[in-house]
C-alpha atoms as a PDB file:
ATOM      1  CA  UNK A   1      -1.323   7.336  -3.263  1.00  0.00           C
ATOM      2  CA  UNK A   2      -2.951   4.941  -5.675  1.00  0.00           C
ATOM      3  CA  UNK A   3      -1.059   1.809  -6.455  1.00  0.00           C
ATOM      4  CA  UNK A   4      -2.790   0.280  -8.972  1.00  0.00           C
ATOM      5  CA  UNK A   5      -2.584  -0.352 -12.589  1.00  0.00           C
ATOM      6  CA  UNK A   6      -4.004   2.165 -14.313  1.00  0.00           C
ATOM      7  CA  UNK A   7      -5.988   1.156 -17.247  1.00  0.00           C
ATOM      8  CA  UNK A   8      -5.526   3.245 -20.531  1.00  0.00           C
ATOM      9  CA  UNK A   9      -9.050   2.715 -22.852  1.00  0.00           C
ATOM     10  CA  UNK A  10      -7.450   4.713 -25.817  1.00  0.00           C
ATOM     11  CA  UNK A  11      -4.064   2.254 -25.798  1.00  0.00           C
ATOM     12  CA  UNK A  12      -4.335   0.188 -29.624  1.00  0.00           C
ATOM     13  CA  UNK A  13      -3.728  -3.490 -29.270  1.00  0.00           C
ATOM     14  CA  UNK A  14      -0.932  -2.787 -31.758  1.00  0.00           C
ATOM     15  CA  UNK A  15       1.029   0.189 -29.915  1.00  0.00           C
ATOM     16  CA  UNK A  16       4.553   0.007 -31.015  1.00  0.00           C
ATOM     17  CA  UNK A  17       6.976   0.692 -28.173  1.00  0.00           C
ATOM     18  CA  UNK A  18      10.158   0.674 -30.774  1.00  0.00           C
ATOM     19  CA  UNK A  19      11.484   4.335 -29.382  1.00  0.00           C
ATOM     20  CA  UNK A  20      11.128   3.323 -25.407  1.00  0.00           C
ATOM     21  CA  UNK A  21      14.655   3.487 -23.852  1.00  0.00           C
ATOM     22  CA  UNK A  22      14.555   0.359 -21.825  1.00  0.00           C
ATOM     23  CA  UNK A  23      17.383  -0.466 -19.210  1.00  0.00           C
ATOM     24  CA  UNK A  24      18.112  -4.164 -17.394  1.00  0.00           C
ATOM     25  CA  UNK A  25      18.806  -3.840 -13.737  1.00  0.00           C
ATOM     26  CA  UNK A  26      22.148  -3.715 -12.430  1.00  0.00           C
ATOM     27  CA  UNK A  27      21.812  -6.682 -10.507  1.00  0.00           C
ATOM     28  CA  UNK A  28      20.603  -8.726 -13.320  1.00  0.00           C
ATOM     29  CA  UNK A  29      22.700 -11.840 -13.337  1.00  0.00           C
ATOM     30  CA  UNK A  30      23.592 -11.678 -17.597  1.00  0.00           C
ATOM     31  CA  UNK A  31      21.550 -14.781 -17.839  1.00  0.00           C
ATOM     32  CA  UNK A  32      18.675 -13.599 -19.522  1.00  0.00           C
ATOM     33  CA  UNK A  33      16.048 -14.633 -16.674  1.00  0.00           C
ATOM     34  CA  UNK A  34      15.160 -10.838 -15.894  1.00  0.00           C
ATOM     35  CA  UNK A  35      12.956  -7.953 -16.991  1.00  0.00           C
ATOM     36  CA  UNK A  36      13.528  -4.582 -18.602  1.00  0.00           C
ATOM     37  CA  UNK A  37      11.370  -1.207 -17.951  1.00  0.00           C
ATOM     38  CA  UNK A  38      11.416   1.697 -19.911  1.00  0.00           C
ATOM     39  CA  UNK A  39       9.826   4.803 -18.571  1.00  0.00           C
ATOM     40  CA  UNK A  40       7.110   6.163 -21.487  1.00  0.00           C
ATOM     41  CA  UNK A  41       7.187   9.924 -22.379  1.00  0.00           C
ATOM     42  CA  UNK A  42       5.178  10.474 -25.249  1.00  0.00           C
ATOM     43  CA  UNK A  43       1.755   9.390 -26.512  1.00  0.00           C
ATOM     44  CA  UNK A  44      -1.825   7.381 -24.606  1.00  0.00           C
ATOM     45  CA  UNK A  45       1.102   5.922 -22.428  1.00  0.00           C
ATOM     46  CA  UNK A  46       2.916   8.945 -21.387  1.00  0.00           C
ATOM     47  CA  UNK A  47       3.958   8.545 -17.478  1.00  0.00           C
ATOM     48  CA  UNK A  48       3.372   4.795 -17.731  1.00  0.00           C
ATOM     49  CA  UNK A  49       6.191   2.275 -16.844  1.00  0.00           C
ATOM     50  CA  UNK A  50       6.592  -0.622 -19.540  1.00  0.00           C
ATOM     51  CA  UNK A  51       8.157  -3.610 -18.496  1.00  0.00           C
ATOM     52  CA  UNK A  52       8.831  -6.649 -20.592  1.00  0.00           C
ATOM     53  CA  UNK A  53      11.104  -9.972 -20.247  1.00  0.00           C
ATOM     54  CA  UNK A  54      14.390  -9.574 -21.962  1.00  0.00           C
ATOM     55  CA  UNK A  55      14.167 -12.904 -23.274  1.00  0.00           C
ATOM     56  CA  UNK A  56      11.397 -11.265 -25.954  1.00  0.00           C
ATOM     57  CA  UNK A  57      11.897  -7.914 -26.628  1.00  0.00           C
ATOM     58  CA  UNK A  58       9.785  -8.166 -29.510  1.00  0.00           C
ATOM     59  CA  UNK A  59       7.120  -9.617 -27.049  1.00  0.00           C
ATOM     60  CA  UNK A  60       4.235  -7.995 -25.224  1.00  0.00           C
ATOM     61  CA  UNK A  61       4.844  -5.434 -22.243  1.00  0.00           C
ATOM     62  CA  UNK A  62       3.066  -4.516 -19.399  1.00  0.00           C
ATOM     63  CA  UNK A  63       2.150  -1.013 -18.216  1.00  0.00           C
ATOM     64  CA  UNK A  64       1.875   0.233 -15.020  1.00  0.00           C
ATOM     65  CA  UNK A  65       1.279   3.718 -13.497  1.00  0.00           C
ATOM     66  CA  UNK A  66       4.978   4.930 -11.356  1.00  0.00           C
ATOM     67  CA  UNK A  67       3.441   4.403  -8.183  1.00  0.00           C
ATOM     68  CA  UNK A  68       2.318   1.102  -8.666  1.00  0.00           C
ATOM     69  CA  UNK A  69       5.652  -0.162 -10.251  1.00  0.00           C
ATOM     70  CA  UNK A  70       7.926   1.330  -7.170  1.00  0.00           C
ATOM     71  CA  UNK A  71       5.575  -0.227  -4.570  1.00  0.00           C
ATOM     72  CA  UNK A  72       6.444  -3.938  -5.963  1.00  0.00           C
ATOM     73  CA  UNK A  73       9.814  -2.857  -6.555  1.00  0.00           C
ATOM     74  CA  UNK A  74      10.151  -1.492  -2.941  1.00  0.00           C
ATOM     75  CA  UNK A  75       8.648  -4.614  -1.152  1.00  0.00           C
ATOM     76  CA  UNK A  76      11.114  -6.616  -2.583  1.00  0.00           C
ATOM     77  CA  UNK A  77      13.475  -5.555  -0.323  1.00  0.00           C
END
């Protein structure tokens, strides 16, 4: 299993991620100091994780492949 990022080439500086359904996670504390992800199904992204601070939604996101976003989730204990 490959846990690294997984660089997409054909991904436009300006890719809009407006139709991603993003969730918080349940054990986010309601005081805005957390993250959101939003699985990608469609497009250069497709299978890619986004994840972006929920302080700026309208802010940049990062995208990682699955494997690579479960293995820091999972050694977080």
């Amino acid at each position: 299993m490959n846990a690294l990022p997984r660089y997409v080439p054909s991904v436009p500086s300006s890719l809009s991620l407006n139709g991603a359904r993003w969730r918080r996670s349940s054990r986010s504390t309601g005081a805005n100091n957390c993250v959101e992800t939003a699985p990608l199904t469609s497009g250069p992204t497709a299978g890619l994780v986004a994840v972006r601070d929920s302080k700026h939604t309208a802010g940049p996101a990062l995208l990682f492949a699955p494997s690579a976003w479960e293995g820091f989730v999972s050694s977080l204990g």
